[in-house]
Protein backbone atom coordinates (compact mmCIF):
# COMPACT_ATOMS: atom_id res chain seq x y z
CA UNK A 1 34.83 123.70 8.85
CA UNK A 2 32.06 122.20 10.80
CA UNK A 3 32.85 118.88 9.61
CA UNK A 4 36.43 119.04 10.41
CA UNK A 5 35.78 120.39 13.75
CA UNK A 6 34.48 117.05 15.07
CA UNK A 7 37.66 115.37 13.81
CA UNK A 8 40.06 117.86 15.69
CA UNK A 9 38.57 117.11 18.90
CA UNK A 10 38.78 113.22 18.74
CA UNK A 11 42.38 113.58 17.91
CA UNK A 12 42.84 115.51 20.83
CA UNK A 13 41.15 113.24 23.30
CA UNK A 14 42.90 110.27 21.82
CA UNK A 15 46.41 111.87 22.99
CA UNK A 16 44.91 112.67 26.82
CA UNK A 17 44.19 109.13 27.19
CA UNK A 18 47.92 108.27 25.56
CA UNK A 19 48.92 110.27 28.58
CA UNK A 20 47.03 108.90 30.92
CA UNK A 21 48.27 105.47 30.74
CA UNK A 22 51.41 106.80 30.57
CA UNK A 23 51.26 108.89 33.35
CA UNK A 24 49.39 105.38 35.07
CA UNK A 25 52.36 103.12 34.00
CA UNK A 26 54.68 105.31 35.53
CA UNK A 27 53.02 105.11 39.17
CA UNK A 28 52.34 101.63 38.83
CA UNK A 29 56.14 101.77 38.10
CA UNK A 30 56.90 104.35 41.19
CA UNK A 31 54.44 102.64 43.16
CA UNK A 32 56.42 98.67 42.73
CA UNK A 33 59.95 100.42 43.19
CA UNK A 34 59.14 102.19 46.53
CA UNK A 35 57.12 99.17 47.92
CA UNK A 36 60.19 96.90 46.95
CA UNK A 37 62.33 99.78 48.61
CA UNK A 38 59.95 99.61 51.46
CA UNK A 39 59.66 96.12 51.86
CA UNK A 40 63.10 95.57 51.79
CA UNK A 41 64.16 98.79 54.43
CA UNK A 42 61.67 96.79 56.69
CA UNK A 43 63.46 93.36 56.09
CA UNK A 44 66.49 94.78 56.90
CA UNK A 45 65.36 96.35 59.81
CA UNK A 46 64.60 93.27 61.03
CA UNK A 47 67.16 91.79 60.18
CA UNK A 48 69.46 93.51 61.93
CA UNK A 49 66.97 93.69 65.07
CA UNK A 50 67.21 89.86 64.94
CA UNK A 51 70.93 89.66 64.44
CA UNK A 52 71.41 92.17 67.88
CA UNK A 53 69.36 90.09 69.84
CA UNK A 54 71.68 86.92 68.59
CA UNK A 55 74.35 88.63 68.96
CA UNK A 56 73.26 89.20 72.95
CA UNK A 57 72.39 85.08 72.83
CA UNK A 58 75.78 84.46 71.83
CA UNK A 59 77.74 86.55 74.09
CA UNK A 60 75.82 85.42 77.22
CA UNK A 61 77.34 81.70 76.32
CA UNK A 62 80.47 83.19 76.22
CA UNK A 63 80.42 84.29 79.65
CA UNK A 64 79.91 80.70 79.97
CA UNK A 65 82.33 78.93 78.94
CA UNK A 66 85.11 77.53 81.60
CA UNK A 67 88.02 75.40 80.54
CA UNK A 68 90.90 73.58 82.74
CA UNK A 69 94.15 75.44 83.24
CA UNK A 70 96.72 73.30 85.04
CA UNK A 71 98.10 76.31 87.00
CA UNK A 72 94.87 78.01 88.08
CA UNK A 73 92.20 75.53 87.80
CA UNK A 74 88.79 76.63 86.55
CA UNK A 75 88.69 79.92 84.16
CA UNK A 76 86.41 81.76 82.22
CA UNK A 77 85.44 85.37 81.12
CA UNK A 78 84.13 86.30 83.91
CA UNK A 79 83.81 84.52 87.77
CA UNK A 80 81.43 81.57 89.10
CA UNK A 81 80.26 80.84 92.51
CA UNK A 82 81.40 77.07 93.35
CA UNK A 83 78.14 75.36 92.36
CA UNK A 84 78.94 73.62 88.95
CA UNK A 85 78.10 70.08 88.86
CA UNK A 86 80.93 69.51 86.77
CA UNK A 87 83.80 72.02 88.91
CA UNK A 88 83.90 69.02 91.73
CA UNK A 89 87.08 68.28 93.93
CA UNK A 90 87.91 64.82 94.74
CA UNK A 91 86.82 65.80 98.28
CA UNK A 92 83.45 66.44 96.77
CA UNK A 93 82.80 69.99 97.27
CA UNK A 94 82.58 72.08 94.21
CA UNK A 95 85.11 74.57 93.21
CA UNK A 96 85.17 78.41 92.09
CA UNK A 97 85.41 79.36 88.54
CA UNK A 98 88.05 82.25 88.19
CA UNK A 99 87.14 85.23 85.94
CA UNK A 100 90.47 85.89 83.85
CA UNK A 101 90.20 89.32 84.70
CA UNK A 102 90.26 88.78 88.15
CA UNK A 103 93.65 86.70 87.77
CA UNK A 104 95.12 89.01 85.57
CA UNK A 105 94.32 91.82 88.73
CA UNK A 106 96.11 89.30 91.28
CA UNK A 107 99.24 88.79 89.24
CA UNK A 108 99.50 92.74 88.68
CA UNK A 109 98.84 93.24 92.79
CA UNK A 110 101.51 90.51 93.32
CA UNK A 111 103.71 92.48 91.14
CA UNK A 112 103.25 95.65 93.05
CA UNK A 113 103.38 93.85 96.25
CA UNK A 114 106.72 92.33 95.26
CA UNK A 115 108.66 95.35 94.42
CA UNK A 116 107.57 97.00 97.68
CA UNK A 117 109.34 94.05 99.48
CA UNK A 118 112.01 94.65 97.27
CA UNK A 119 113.67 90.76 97.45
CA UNK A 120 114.70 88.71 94.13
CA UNK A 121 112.44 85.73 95.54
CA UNK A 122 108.96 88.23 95.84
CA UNK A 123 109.87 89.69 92.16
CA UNK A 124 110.62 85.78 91.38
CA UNK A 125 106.85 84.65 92.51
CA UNK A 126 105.20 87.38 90.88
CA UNK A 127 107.25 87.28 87.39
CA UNK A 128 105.99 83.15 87.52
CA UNK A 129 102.66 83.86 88.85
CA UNK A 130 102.21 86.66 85.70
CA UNK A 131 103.68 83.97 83.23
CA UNK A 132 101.01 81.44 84.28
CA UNK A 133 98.78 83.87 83.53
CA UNK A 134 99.03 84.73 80.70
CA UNK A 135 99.15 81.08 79.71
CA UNK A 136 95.56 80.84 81.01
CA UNK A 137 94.67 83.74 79.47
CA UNK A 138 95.90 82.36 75.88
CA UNK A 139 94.18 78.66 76.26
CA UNK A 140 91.09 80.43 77.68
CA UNK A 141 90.92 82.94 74.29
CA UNK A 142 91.75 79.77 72.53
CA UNK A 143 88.38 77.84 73.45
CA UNK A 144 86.36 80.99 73.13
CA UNK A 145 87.45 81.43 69.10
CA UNK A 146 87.19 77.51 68.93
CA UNK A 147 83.76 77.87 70.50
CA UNK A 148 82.71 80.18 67.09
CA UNK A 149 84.29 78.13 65.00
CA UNK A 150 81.79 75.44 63.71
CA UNK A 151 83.04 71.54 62.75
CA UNK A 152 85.44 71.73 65.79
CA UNK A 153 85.89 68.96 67.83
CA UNK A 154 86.61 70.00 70.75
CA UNK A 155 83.07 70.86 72.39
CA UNK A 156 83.23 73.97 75.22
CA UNK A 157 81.15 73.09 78.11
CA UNK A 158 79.98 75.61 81.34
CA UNK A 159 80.80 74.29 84.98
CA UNK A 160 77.61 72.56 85.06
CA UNK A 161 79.24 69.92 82.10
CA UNK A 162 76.75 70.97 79.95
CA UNK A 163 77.68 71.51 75.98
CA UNK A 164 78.17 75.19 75.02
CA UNK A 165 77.66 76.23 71.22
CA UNK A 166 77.16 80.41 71.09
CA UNK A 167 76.26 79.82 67.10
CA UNK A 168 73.62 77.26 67.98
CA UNK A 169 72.28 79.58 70.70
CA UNK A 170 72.57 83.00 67.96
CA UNK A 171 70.78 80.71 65.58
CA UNK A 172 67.76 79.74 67.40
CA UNK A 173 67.64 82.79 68.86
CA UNK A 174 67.61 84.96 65.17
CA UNK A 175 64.81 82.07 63.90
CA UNK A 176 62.45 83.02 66.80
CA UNK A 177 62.85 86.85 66.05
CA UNK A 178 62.84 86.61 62.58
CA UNK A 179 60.25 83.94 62.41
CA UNK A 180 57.27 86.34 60.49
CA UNK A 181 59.88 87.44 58.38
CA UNK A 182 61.48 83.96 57.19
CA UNK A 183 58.51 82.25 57.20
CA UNK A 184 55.82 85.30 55.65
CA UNK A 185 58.21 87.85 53.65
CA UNK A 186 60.13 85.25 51.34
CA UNK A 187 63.69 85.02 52.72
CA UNK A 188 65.92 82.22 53.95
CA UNK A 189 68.76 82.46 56.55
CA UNK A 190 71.55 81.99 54.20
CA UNK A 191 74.61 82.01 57.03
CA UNK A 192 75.47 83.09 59.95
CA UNK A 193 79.11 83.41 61.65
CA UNK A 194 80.87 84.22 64.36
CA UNK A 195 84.11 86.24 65.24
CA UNK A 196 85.71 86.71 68.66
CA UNK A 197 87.15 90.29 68.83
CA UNK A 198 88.13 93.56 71.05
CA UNK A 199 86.34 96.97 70.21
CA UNK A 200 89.37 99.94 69.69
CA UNK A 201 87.65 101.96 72.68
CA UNK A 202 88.10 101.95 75.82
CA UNK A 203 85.51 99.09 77.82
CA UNK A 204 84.50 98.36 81.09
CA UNK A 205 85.12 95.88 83.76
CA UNK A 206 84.16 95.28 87.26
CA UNK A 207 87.90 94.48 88.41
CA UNK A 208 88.85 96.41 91.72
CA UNK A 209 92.55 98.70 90.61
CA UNK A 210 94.60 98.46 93.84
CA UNK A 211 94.14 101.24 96.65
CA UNK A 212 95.50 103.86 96.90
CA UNK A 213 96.37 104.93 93.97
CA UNK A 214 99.31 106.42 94.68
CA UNK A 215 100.78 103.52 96.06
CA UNK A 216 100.03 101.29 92.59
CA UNK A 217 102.42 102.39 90.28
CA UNK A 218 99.43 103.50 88.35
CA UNK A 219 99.63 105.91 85.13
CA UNK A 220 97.61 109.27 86.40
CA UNK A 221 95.10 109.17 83.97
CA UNK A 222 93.81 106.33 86.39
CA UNK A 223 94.34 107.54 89.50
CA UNK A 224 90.88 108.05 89.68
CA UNK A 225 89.44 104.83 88.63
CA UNK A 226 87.65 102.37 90.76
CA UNK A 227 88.17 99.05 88.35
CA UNK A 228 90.35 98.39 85.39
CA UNK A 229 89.64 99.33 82.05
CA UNK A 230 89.36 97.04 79.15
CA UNK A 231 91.04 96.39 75.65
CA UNK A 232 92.90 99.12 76.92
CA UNK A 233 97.30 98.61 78.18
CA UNK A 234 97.55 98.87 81.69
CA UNK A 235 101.05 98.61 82.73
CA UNK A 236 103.52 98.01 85.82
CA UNK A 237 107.06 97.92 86.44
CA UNK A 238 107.23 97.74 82.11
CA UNK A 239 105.14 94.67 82.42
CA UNK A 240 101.67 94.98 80.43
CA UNK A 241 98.22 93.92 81.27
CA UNK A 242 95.59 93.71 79.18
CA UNK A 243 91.55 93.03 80.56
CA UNK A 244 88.46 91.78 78.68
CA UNK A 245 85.89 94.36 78.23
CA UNK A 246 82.75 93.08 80.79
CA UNK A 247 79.31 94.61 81.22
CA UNK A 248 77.12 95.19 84.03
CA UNK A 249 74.71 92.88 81.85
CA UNK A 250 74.76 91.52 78.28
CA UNK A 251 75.22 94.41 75.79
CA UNK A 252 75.12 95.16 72.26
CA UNK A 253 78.67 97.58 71.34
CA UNK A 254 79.57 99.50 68.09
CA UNK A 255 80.19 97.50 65.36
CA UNK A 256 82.63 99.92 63.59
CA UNK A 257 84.66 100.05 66.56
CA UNK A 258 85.10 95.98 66.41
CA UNK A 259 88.85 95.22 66.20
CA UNK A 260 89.65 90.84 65.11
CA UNK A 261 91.01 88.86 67.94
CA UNK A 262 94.78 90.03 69.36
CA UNK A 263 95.85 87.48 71.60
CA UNK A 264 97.44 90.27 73.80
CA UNK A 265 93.86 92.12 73.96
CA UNK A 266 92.30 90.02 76.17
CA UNK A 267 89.07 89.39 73.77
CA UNK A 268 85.36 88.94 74.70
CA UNK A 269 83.38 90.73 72.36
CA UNK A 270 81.74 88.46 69.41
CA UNK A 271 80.91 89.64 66.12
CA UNK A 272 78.25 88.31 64.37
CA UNK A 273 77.66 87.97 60.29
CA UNK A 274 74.31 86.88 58.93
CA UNK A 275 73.08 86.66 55.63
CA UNK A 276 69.66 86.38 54.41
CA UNK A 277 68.49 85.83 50.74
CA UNK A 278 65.26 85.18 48.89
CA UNK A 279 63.51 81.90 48.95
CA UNK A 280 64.59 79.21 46.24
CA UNK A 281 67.56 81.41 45.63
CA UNK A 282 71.03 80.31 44.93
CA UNK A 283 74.49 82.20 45.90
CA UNK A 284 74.27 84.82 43.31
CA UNK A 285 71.10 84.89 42.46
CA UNK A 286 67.83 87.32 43.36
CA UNK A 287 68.47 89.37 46.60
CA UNK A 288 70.47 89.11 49.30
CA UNK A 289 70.96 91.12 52.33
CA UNK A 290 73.97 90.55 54.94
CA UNK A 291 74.49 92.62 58.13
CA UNK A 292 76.93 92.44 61.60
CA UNK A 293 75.76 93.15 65.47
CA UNK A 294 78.69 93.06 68.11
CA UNK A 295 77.93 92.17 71.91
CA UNK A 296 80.06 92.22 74.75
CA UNK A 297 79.13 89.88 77.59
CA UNK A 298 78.05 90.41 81.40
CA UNK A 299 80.42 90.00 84.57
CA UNK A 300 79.74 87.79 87.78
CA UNK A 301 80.61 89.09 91.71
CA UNK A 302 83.90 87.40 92.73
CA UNK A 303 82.30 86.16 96.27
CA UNK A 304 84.87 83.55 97.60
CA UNK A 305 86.25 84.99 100.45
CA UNK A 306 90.41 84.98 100.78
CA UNK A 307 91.77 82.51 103.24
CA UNK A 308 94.02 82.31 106.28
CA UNK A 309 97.79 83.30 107.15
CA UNK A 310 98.70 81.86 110.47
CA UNK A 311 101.86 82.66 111.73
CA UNK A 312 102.32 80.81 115.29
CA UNK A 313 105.26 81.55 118.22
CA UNK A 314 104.27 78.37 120.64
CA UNK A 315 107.46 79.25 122.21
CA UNK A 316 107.51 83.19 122.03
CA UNK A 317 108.73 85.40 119.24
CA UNK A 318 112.30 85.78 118.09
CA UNK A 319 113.96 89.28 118.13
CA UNK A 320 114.53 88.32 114.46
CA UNK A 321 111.23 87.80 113.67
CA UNK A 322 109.30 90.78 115.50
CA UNK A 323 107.64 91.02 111.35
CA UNK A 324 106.41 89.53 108.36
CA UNK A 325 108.78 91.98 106.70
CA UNK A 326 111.72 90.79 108.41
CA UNK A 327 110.71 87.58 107.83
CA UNK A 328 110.65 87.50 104.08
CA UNK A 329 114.16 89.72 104.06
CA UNK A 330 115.72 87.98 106.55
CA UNK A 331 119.89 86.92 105.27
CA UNK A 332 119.63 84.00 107.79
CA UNK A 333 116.80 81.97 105.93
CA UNK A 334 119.07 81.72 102.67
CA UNK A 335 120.16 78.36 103.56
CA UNK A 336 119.00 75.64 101.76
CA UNK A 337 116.01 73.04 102.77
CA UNK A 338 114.53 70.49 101.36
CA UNK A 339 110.64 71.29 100.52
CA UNK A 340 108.19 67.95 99.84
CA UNK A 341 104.57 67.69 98.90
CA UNK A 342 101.88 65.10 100.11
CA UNK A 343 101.29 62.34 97.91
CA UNK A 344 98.50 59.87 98.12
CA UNK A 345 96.32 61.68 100.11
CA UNK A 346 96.23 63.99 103.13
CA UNK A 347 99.58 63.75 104.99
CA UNK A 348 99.53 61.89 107.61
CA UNK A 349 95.71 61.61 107.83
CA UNK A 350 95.36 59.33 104.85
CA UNK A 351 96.81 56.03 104.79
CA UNK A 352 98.74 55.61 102.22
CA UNK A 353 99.65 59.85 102.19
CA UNK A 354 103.56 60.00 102.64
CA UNK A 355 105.64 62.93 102.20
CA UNK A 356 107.63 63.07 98.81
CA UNK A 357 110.45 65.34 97.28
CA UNK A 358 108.26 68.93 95.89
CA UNK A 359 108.55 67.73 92.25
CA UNK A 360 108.87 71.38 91.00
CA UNK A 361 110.95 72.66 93.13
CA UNK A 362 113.05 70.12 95.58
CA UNK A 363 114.89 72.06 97.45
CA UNK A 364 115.19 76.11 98.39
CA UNK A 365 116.12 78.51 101.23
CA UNK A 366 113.52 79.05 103.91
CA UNK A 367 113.16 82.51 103.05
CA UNK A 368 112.24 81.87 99.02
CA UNK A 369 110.08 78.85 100.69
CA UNK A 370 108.14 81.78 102.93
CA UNK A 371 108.11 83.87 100.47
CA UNK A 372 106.39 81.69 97.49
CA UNK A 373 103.85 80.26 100.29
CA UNK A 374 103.08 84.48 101.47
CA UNK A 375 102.21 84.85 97.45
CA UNK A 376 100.22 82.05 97.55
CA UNK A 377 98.26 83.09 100.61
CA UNK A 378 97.88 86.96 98.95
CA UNK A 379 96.61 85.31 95.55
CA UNK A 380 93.79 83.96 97.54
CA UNK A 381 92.81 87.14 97.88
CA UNK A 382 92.17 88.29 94.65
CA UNK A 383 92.32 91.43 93.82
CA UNK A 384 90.71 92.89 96.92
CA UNK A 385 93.11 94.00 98.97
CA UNK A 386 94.28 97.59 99.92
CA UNK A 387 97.82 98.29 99.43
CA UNK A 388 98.02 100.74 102.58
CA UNK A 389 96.67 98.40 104.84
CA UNK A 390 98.59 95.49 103.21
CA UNK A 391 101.88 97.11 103.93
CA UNK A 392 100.51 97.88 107.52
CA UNK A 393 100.58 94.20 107.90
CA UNK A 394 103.97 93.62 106.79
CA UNK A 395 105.18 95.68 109.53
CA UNK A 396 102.42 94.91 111.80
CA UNK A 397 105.04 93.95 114.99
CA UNK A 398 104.56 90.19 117.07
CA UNK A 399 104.07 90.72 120.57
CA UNK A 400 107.45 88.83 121.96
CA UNK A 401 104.05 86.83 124.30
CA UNK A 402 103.53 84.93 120.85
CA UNK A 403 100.23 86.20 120.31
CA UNK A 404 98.35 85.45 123.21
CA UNK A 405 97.00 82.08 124.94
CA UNK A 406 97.03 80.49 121.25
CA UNK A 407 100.67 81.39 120.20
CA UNK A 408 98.80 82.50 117.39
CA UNK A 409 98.38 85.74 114.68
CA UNK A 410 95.73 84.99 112.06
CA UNK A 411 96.21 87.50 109.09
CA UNK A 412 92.96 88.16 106.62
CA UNK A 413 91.64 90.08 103.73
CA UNK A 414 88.17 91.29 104.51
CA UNK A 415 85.50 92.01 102.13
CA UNK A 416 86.52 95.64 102.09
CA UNK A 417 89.99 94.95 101.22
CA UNK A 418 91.19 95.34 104.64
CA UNK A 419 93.80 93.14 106.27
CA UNK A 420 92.37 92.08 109.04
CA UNK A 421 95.09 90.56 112.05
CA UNK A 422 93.75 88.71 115.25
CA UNK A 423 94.78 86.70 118.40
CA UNK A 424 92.30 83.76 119.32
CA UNK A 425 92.34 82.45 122.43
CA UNK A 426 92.08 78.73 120.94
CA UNK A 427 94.21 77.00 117.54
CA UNK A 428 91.01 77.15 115.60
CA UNK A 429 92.63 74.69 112.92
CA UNK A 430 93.77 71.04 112.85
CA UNK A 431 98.08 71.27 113.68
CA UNK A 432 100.17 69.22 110.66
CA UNK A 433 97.91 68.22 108.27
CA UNK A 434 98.99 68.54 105.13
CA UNK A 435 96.76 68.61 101.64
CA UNK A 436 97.83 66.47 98.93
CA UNK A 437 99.75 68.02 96.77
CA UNK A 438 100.53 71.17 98.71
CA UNK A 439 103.91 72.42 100.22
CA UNK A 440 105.60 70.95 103.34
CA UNK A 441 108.60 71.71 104.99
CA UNK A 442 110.80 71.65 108.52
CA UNK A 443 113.43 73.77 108.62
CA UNK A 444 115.48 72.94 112.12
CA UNK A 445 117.61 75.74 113.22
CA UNK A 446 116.86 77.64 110.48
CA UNK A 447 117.17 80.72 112.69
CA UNK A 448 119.31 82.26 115.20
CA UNK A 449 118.51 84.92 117.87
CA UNK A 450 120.39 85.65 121.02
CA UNK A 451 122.43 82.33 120.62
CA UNK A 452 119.23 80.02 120.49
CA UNK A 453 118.13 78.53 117.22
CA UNK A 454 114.83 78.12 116.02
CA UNK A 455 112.94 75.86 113.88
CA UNK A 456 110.13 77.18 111.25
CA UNK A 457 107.97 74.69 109.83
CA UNK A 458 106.15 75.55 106.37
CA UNK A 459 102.63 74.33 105.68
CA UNK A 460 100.85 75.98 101.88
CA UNK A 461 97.52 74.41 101.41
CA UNK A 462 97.36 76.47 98.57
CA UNK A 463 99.79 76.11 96.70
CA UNK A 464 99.02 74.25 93.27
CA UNK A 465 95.34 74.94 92.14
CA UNK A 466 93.00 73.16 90.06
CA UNK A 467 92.04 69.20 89.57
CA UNK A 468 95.15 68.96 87.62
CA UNK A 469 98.02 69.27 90.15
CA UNK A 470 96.31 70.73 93.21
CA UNK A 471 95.16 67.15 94.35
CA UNK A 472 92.14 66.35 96.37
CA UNK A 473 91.21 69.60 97.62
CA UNK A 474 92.37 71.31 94.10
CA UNK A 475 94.02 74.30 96.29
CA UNK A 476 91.02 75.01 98.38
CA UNK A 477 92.36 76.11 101.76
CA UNK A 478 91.24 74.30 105.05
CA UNK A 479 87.85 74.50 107.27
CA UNK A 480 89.12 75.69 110.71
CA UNK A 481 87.65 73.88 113.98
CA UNK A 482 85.85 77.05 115.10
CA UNK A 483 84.03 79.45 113.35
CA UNK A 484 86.54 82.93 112.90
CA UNK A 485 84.52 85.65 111.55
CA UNK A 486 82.52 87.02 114.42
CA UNK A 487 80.08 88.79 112.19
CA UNK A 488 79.41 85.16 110.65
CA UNK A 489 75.76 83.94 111.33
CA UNK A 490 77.18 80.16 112.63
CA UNK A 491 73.97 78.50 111.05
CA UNK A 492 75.06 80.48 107.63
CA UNK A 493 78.78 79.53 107.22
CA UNK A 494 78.20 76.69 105.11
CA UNK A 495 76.10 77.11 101.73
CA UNK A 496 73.92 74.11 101.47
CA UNK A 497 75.43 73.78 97.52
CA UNK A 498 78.65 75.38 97.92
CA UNK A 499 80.25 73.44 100.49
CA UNK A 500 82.01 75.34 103.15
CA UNK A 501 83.97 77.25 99.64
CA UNK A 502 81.72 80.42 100.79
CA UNK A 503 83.34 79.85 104.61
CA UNK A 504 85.42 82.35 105.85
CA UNK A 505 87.01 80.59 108.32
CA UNK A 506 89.92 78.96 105.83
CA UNK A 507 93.51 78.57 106.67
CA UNK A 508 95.75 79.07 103.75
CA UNK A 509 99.24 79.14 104.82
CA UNK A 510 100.75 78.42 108.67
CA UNK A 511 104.11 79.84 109.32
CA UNK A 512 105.38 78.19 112.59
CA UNK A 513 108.43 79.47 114.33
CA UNK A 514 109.24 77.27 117.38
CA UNK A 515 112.61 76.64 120.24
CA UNK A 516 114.60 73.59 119.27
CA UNK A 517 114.66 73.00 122.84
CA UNK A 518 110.82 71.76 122.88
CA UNK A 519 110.54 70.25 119.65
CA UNK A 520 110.57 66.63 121.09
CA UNK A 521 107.44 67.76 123.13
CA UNK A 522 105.98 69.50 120.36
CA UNK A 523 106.31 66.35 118.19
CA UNK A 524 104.75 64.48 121.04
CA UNK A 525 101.42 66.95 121.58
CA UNK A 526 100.36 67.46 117.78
């Protein structure tokens, strides 16, 4: 027995160790499985970290990009100051980049604006206005999915000229965040890829809904909103409007809620897709990891001030015409004019400018003439204006004087919406002139009021916009002689980049009513 005892106890010990490196093999096991779990819950975490802050890089380009529409000149998500190196006139002053959004808001008001003067020619302006719209709004969602698309050729460029490419910009900006972990931690950026979306929620904008509410044919569940939602159906008189979701600043949104792009969503959010995989690794073989990050880009101020209605009485104000109202209702303007356009420059300042046939739209009544050049005056406006105090000044009633020493009402959109309605003492603009391009017409004894006829003349200096058609001045509305705004710092109307764009002082549209009787004289004196 005490020989055997010995044995017994080696045996024993011989199994503990057994156990041991069991017990050791299974740690070291444990211990290489959570440290790969580890390693790769970090990788992923920055992964994705990287990805969000590409994702940012990517939408801010988007904001970016501006593209050419024939109807409405310069668009892009959101709106530019006129400083773009590239966004020049042919007079050389640089023009304003219009935020979609902020179009989308003038056709609506125009719509609204149109019913409440209740005449087939209003409805007629808005219903084109809205179509043109939305044509900008598909060619401008066009170059945005074009811009995520790689291999196109079509390059989108900013209003500076200079090349936008969000990928590019998501790329570089991943490789800088993700720069320990590509270059220490093994992996390789295997793709990336964009998508141009909407998210299914409710987003924001910065786009002013029409005041008072009450007066906007609004739904009630937004009677108490101060701008326009996005990705979200806003309608009027059975006509829908959609907006593009627009941040305060670049922002990172919900990835589940990410919808693909809807042309009839108005899209600005981009999706993006990366993959990473392990170093040396083929498609389908070792690891790979793959996430998505969704950003929605920031808004601009829309800054350019509206411009100028004149309407002038050098020879009093006809009973006929006592408002703007009357005037764009008025039976006795439905006869027919003819309506021409400047060619070849400024007409008759240039030399070879000469008055042609309008090409679009040849001839027309005086009062669908008014009313198309009124619309075009109100879309400089933007969205801005009040509805209360915009039907004020549709009833607003011309002093049978003529508007003082001038002859003379000057109608305005303030920066509070307001429409603001003066006398000056002075013409503060230069008389016939008219921009290349733009609507002209005379219409001689085009009205009758207590058996004298009177003639209105017609001058729109914004009434095509853009490089396209809107000639020289693209649409821009003209500098007036003398400064308008009194709360205008003189030395401060004219940005030294800008141009005078950022001035105030603009005429838009003059609506001259004048006797027969002195029309030789009148033709004489201007």
């Amino acid at each position: 027995m005490d020989v055997g005892e010995p044995q017994y106890m080696r045996r024993q010990d011989g199994s503990f160790y057994i156990l041991y490196i069991g017990l050791a093999a299974m740690l070291i096991v444990a211990w290489n499985i959570f440290a790969d779990l580890g390693m790769t819950g970090i990788v992923s975490y920055r992964h994705r970290c990287a990805l969000e802050a590409a994702s940012l890089a990517a939408a801010r380009d988007l904001s970016t990009i501006v593209i050419e529409d024939p109807r409405w000149g310069y668009v892009a998500l959101t709106d530019h100051p006129p400083v773009g190196d590239e966004t020049v006139a042919e007079d050389g002053y640089p023009l304003p980049v219009t935020g979609i959004n902020t179009i989308m808001a003038t056709v609506r008001l125009e719509l609204i604006v149109a019913h409440a003067v209740g005449t087939s020619e209003a409805l007629d302006c808005a219903m084109t206005d809205l179509a043109s719209a939305r044509a900008a709004a598909r060619r401008l969602g066009g170059a945005l999915r074009a811009s995520l698309s790689p291999g196109k050729e079509e390059k989108a460029r900013d209003f500076h000229g200079k090349e936008v490419r969000p990928l590019i910009s998501a790329r570089q900006v991943y490789s800088q965040n993700a720069r320990q972990m590509l270059g220490c931690l093994g992996w390789d950026l295997a793709s990336l890829a964009g998508e141009l979306g909407y998210i299914d929620d409710q987003g924001s904008t910065n786009t002013p809904v029409p005041q008072p509410a009450n007066l906007a044919a609004l739904d009630r569940s937004m009677e108490d909103s101060k701008f326009y939602p996005a990705f979200t159906e806003v309608s009027a008189y059975d006509e829908s409007f959609h907006f593009a979701g627009l941040g305060k600043q670049v922002s990172l949104v919900e990835t589940a809620l990410f919808r693909p792009f809807d042309a009839a969503a108005s899209c600005s959010v981009v999706k993006l897709k990366a993959t990473i995989r392990e170093n040396g690794k083929k498609e389908g073989e070792g690891k790979s990891l793959s996430a998505c990050a969704c950003a929605q880009p920031a808004y601009n101020e829309d800054r350019v001030p509206a411009g100028y209605m004149v309407v002038r009485f050098p020879d009093g104000v006809p009973a006929t015409a006592r408002t703007l109202r009357s005037l764009l209702s008025a039976d006795q303007l439905r006869n027919k004019i003819a309506l021409f356009s400047a060619r070849g420059g400024d007409y008759p300042v240039d030399p070879r400018a000469r008055l042609v046939p309008d090409p679009d739209l040849p001839e027309a009544s005086v009062r669908q003439a008014f009313t198309r050049a009124f619309f075009d005056w109100l879309r400089t406006a933007h969205a801005r204006p009040r509805l209360d105090s915009l039907y004020n000044a549709l009833d607003y009633q011309f002093d049978r004087s003529g508007g003082g020493p001038s002859g003379a009402y000057l109608f305005t959109v303030d920066a509070r919406g307001d429409v603001r309605i003066s006398a000056p003492r002075t013409y503060p603009f230069s008389t016939q002139t008219a921009y290349e391009n733009q609507l002209y017409t005379v219409a001689f004894s085009a009205l009758n009021s207590f058996d004298q006829n009177w003639t209105i003349r017609i001058r729109d200096q914004v009434h095509r916009l853009g490089r396209q058609e809107g000639g020289k001045h693209a649409g821009q509305p003209m500098p007036s002689l003398d400064p308008l705004d009194p709360d205008q710092d003189e030395s401060k109307r004219l940005l030294a980049v800008a141009g005078d764009r950022y001035d105030r002082s603009r005429l838009a549209l003059e609506l001259e009513i004048s006797n027969p009787t002195n029309i030789n004289q009148e033709n004489g004196t201007r």
